[in-house]
Protein backbone atom coordinates (compact mmCIF):
# COMPACT_ATOMS: atom_id res chain seq x y z
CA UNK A 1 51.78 17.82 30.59
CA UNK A 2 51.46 19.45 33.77
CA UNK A 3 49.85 22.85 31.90
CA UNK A 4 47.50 20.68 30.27
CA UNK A 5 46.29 19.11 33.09
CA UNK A 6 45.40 22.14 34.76
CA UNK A 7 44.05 24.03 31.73
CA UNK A 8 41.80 20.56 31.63
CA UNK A 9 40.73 21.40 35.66
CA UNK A 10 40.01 24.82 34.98
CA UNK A 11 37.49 23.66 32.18
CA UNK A 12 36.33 21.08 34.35
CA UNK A 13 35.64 23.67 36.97
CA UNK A 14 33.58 26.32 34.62
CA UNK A 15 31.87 23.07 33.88
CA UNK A 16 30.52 22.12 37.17
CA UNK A 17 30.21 26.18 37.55
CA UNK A 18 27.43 26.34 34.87
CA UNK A 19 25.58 23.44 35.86
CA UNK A 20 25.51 24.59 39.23
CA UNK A 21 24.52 27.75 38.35
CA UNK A 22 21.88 26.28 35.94
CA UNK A 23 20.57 23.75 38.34
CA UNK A 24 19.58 26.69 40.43
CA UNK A 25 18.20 29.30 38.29
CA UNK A 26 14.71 27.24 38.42
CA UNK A 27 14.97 27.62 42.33
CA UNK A 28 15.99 31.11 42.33
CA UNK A 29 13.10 31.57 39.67
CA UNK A 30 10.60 30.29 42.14
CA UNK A 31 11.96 32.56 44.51
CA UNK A 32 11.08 35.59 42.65
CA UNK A 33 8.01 34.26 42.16
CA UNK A 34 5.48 36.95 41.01
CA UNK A 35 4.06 38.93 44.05
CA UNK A 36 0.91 39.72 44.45
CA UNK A 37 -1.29 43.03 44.68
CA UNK A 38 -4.52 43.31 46.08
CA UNK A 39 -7.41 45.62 44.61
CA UNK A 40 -10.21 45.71 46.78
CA UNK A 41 -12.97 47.84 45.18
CA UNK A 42 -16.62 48.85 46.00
CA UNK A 43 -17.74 47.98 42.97
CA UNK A 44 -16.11 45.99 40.19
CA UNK A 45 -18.35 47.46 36.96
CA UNK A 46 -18.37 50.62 34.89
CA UNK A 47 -15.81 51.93 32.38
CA UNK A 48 -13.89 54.07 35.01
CA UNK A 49 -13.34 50.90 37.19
CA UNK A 50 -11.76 48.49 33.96
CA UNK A 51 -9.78 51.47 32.62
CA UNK A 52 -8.41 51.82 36.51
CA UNK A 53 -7.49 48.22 36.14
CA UNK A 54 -5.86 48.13 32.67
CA UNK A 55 -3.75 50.54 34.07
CA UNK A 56 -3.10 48.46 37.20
CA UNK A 57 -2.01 45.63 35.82
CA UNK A 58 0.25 47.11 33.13
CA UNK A 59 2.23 48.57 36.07
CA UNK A 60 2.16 45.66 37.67
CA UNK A 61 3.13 43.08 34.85
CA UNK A 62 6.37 45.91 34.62
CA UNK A 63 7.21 44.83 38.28
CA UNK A 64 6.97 41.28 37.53
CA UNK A 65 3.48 41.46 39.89
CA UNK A 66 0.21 39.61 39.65
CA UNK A 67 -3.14 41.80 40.53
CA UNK A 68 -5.95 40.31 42.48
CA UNK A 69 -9.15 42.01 42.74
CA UNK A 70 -11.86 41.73 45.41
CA UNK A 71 -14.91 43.13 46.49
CA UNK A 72 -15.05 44.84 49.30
CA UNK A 73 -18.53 44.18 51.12
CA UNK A 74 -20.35 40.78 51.18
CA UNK A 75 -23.54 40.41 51.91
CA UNK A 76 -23.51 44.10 53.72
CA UNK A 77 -20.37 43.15 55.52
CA UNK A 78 -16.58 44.11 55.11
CA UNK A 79 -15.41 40.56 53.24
CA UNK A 80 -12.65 39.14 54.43
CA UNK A 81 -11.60 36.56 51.48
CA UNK A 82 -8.76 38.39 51.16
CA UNK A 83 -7.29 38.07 54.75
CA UNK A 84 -4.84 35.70 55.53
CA UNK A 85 -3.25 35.48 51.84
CA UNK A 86 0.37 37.14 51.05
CA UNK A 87 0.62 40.58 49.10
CA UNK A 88 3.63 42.72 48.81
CA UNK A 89 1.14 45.71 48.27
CA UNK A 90 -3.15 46.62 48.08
CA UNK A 91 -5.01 49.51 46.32
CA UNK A 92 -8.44 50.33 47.80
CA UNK A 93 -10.94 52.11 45.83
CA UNK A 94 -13.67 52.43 47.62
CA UNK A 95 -15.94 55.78 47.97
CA UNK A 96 -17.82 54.85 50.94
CA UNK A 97 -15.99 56.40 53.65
CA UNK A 98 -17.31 54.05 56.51
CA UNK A 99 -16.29 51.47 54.34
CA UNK A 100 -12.79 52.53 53.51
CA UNK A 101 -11.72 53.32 56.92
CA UNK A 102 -12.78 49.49 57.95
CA UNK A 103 -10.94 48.23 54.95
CA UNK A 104 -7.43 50.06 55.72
CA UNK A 105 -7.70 49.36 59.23
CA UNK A 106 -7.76 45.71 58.04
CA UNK A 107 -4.83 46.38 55.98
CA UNK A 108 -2.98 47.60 58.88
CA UNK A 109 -3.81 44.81 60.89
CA UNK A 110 -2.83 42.49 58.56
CA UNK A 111 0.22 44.82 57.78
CA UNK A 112 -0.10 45.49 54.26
CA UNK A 113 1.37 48.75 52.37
CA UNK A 114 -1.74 50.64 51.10
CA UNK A 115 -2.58 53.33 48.80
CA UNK A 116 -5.84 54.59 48.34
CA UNK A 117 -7.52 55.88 45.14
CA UNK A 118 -9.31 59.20 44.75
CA UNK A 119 -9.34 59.86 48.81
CA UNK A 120 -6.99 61.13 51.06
CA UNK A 121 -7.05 60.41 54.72
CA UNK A 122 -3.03 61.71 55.13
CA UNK A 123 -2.27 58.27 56.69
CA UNK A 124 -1.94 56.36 53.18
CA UNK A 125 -0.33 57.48 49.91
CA UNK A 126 -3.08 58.01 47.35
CA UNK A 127 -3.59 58.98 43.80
CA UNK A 128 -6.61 61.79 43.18
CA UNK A 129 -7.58 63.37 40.41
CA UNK A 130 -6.17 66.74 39.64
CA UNK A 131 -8.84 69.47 40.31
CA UNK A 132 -6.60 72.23 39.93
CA UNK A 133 -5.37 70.77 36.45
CA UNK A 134 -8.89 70.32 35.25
CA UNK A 135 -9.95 73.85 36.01
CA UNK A 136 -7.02 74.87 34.53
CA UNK A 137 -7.87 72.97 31.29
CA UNK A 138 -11.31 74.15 31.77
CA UNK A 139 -10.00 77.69 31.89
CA UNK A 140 -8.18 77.23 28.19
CA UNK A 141 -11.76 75.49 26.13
CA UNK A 142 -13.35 78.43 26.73
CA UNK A 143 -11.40 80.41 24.32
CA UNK A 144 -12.03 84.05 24.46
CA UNK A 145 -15.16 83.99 26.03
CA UNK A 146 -15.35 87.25 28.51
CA UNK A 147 -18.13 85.66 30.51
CA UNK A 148 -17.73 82.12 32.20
CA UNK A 149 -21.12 80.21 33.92
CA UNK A 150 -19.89 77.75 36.43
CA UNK A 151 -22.36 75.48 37.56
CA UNK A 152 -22.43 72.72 39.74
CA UNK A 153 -18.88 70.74 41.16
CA UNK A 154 -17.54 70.16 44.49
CA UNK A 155 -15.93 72.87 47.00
CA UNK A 156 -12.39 72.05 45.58
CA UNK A 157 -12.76 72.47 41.90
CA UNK A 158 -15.11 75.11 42.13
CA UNK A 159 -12.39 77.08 43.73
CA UNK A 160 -10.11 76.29 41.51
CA UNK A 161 -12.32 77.26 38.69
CA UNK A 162 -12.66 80.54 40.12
CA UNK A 163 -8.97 80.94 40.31
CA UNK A 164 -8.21 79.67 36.75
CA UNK A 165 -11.10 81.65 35.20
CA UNK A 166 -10.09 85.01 37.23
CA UNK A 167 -12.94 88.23 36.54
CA UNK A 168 -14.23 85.60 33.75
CA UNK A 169 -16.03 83.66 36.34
CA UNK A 170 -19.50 83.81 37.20
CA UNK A 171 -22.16 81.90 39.34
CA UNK A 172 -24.97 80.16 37.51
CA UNK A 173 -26.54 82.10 35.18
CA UNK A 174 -28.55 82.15 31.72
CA UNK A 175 -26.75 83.14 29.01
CA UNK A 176 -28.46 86.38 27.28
CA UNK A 177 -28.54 86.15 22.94
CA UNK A 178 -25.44 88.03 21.70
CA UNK A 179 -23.38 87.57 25.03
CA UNK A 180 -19.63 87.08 24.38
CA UNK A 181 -19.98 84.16 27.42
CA UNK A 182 -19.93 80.46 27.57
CA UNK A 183 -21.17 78.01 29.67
CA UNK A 184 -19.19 75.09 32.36
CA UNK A 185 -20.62 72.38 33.95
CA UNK A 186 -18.52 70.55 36.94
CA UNK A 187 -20.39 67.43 37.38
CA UNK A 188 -22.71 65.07 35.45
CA UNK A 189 -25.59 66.18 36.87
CA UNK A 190 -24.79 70.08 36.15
CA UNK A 191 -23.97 68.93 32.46
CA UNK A 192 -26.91 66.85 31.76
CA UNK A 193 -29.23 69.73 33.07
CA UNK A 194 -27.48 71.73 30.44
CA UNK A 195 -27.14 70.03 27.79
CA UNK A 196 -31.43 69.69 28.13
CA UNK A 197 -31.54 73.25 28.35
CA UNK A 198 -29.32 74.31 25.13
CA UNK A 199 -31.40 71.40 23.01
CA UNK A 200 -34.41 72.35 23.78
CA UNK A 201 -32.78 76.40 22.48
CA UNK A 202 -33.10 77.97 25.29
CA UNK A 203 -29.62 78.94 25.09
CA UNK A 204 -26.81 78.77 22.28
CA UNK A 205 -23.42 79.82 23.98
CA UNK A 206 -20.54 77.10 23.98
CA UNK A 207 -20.90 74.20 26.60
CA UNK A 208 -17.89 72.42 28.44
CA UNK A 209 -18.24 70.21 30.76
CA UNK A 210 -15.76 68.22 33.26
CA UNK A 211 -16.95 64.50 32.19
CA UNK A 212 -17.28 61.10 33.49
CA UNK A 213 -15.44 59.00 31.03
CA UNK A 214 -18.89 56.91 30.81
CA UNK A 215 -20.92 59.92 29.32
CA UNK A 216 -18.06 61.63 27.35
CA UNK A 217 -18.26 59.49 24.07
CA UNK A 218 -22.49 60.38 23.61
CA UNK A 219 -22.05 63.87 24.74
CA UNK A 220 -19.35 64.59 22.32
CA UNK A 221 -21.50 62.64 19.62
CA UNK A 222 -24.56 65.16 20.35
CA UNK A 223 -22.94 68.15 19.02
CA UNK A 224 -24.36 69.73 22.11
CA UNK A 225 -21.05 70.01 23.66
CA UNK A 226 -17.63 71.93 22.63
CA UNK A 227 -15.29 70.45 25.01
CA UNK A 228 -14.65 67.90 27.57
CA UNK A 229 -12.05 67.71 30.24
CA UNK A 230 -12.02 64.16 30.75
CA UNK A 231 -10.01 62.41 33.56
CA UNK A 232 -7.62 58.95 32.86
CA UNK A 233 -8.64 56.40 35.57
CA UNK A 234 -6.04 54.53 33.21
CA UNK A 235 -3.38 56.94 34.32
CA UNK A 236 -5.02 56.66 37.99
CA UNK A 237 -4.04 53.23 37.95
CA UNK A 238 -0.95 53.01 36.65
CA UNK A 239 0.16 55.61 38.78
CA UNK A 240 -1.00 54.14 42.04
CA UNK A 241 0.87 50.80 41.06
CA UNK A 242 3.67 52.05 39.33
CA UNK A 243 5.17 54.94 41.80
CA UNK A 244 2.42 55.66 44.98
CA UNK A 245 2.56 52.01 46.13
CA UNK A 246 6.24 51.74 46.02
CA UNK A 247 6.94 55.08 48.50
CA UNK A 248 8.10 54.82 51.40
CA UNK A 249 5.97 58.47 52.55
CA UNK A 250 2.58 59.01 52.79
CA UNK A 251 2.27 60.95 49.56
CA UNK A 252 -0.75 62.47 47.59
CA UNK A 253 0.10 61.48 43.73
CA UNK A 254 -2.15 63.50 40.89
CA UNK A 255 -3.51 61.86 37.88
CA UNK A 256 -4.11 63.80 34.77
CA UNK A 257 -6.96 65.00 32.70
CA UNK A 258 -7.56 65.92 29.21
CA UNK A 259 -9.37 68.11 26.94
CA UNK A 260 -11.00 66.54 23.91
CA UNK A 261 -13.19 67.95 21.38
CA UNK A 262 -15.91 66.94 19.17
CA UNK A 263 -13.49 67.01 16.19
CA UNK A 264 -10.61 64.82 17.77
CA UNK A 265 -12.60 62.16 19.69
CA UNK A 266 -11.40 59.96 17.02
CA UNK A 267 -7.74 60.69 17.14
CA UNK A 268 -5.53 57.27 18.50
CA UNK A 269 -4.75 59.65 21.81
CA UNK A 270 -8.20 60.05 22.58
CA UNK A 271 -9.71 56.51 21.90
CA UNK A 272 -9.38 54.84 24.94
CA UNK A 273 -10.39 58.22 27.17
CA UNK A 274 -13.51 58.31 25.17
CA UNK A 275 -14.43 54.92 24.39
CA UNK A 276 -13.12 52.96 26.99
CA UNK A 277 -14.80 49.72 26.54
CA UNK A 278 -13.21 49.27 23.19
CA UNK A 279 -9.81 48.89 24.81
């Protein structure tokens, strides 16, 4: 009698044990409510800008994290909608310099873990696209080609064009009929300049170009154009909410890029590079 009675309390006990522990699970639920991340952008439009934020939020929603975006300047002034709410984290993308520097000292007043996106101030960890990776990639589309024009870009990749491209590399030039050579742009304007100048024949060598994802589908689509290195503002994102914003160091994180050609623009791995409002 006596075994049964406590074999009866012990079940008793696991019992009140479970409903205890299921009364609370609600609370402890609310508890780990989902945080919230701020994005505070320049401007909220454009294919680089939703990619950025598809990639965001799917690092987010891993992290059981909400994202809430906001614009950085109202009416010509820093906005300050933001201020005063609770986030465990913000991303600023912003490319106005003045700009950025008011937003993350705001963020530091208000004591918020930042990372920037494509700028580095050594302060913040950020996530920038990978110049030397790009130049790199750069370096392999031009196949065999024993002379290299380089036109246009910024300080950095230029440089690192030169480096990738070795003796190969040469400042911006016309291409002369029956020259082993071919032709890279580093920025949108450089490309669209050329791309103008081989339709209209007054050169034929091959044509790559470092691409805003915007243009890449329609330049691909002209036949004009044998390669693109294209960067992932997808990958951007994800990185920046998935690892950067999580360090405890100021870090500088790089996000990939990727050569496509006219001939795989279609594949599934290239879909959402190229055609980024269809995903």
């Amino acid at each position: 009698m006596k075994k049964v009675l406590i074999f009866a309390a012990v079940i008793v006990a696991a019992a009140l044990l479970v409903m205890m522990v299921g009364f609370r699970t609600p609370q402890a639920r609310k508890e780990t409510a989902q945080q919230s991340v701020l994005l505070l952008v320049e401007d909220d439009t454009g294919a680089y800008f939703m990619q950025l934020r598809q990639g965001i939020r799917k690092a987010l929603s891993e992290r059981n994290c909400s994202l809430t975006t906001e614009l950085a300047l109202q009416s010509g002034r820093l906005s300050t909608e933001w201020q005063g709410r609770e986030y465990s984290g913000a991303l600023v993308f912003i490319e106005d310099e003045a700009v950025r520097r008011s937003a993350l000292d705001a963020m530091a007043e208000n004591r918020i873990p930042t990372v920037t996106i494509d700028s580095w101030d050594g302060l913040h960890s950020t996530v920038c696209q990978d110049e030397t990776a790009q130049a790199r990639l750069l370096a392999d589309a031009v196949g065999g080609a024993e002379r290299v024009y380089v036109c246009g870009g910024g300080e950095t990749l230029r440089q690192s064009t030169r480096i990738a491209l070795g003796e190969r590399f040469a400042e911006e030039g016309a291409p002369s009929a029956g020259e082993n050579c071919a032709v890279a742009a580093l920025d949108p304007e450089a490309a669209q300049r050329l791309i103008e100048e081989k339709s209209a024949g007054l050169w034929d060598a091959p044509l790559i170009a470092v691409a805003p994802v915007e243009l890449s589908a329609a330049w691909l689509e002209s036949g004009l154009v044998q390669a693109l290195v294209i960067p992932s503002p997808y990958a951007a994102g994800y990185i920046a909410a998935s690892r950067a914003l999580w360090s405890e160091d100021a870090s500088e994180w790089k996000s990939p890029a990727f050569i496509v050609r006219p001939e795989d623009m279609y594949d599934a791995q290239n879909v959402k590079l190229v055609f980024p409002l269809l995903n």
